[in-house]
Protein backbone atom coordinates (compact mmCIF):
# COMPACT_ATOMS: atom_id res chain seq x y z
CA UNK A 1 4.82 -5.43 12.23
CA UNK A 2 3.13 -8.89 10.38
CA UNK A 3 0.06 -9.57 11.79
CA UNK A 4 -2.31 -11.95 10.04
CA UNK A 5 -5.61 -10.69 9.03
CA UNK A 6 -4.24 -7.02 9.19
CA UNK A 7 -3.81 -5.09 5.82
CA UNK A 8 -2.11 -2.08 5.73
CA UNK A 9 -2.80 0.55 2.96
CA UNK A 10 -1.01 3.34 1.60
CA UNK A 11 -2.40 6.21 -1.25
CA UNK A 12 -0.75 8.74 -3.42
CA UNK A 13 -0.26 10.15 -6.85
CA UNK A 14 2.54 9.07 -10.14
CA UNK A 15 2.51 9.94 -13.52
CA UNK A 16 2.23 6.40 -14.50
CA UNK A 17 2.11 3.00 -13.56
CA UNK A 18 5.29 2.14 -14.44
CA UNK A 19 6.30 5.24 -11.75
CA UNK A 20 4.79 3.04 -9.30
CA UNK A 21 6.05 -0.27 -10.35
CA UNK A 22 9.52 1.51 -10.04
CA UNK A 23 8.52 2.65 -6.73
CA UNK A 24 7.86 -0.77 -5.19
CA UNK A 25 10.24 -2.69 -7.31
CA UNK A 26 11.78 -4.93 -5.05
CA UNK A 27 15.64 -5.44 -4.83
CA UNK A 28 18.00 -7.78 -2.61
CA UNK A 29 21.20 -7.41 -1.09
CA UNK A 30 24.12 -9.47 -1.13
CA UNK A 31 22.49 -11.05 2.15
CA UNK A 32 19.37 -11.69 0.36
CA UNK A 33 17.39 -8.80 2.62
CA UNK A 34 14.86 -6.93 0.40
CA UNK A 35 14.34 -3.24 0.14
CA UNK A 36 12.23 -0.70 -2.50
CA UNK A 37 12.07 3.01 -2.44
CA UNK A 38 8.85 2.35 -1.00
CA UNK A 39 9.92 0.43 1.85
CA UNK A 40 12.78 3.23 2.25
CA UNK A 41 10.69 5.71 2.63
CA UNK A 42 8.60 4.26 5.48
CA UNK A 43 11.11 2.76 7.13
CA UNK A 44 9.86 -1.35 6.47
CA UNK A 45 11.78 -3.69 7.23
CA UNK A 46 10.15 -6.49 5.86
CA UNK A 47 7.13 -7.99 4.47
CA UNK A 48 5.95 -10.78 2.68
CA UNK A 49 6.03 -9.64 -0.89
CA UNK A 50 3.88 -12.39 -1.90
CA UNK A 51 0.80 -10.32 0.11
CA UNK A 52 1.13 -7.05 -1.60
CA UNK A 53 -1.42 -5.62 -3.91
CA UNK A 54 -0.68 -2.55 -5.85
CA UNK A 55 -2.88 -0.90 -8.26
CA UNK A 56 -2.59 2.53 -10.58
CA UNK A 57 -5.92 3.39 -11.50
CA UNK A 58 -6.71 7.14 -12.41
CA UNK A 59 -10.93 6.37 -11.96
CA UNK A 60 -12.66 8.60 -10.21
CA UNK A 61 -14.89 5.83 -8.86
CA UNK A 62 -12.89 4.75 -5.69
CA UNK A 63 -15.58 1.91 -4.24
CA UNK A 64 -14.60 0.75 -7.92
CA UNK A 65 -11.04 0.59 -7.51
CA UNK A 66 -11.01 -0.62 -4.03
CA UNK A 67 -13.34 -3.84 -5.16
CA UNK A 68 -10.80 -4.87 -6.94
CA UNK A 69 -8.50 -5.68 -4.11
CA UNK A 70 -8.47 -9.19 -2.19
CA UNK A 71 -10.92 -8.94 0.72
CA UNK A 72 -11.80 -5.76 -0.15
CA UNK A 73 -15.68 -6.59 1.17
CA UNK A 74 -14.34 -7.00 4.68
CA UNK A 75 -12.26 -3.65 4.98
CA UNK A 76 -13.53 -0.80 1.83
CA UNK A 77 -16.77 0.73 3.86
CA UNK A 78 -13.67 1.61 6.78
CA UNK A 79 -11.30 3.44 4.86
CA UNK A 80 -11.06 7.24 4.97
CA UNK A 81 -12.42 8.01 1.73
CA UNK A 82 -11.36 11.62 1.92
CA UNK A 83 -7.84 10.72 1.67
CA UNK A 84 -8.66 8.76 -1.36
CA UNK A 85 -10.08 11.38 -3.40
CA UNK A 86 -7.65 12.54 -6.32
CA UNK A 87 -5.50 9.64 -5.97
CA UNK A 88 -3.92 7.19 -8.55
CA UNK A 89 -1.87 5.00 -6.82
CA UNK A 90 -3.08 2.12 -4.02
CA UNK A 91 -1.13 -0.22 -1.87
CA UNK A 92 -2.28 -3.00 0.24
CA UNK A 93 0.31 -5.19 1.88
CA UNK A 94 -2.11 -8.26 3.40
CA UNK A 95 -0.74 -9.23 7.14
CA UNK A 96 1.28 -6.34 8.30
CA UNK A 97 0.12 -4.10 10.63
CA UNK A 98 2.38 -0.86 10.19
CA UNK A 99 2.61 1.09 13.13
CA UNK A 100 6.03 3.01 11.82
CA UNK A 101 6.85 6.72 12.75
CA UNK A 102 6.63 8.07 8.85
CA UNK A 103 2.93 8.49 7.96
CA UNK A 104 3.97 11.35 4.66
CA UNK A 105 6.67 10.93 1.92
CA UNK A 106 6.01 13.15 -1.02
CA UNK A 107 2.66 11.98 -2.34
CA UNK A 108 2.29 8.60 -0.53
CA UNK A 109 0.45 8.63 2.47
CA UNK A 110 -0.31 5.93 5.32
CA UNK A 111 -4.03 6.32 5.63
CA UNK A 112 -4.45 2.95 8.22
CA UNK A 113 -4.21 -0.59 9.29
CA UNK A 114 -7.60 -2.30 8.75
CA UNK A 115 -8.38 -5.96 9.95
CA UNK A 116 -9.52 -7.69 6.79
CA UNK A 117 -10.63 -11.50 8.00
């Protein structure tokens, strides 16, 4: 699943940001493996968590909250905007290229691997 200059993004909808902070929160085993409710519910393995990028931003101005990603000139104009509208929440994990089975866990959604350099 890494692959440089692939980002992979996810969208959906929390209460709050410290919901989503929650939902990504990173924790290690006794092995030193890491895991998140977010990375349960898709199924992840690993990734690198210094290339995530998470945002909670209510605005209804998407192009807005999308330039404030890394990159985000190189992949914005390609993602789905429908599946953007009405969401809160924003994911980008930089160099993985997510091809898992689970596209749909409560309000997250996959909505696509992008190439981003």
């Amino acid at each position: 699943m890494e692959k440089e200059n692939y980002i992979s993004v996810w969208v959906g909808n929390l209460e709050g940001k410290d919901q989503l902070a929650d939902h990504i929160a990173e924790n290690y085993d006794d092995e030193g493996n890491m895991t998140s409710g977010f990375m349960n519910d898709f199924r992840i393995d690993h990734y690198d968590a210094d290339l995530i990028e998470v945002l909670f931003d209510a605005s209804e101005n998407i192009t807005e909250v999308f330039n404030r990603f890394s990159y985000s000139e190189n992949f914005s104009e390609k993602l789905p905007q429908q599946k953007l509208i009405g969401r809160n929440c924003f994911i980008v994990i930089y160099d993985l290229k997510f091809e898992g089975e689970v596209k749909r866990v409560g309000t997250f959604e996959f909505i696509g691997t992008f190439k981003y350099r």
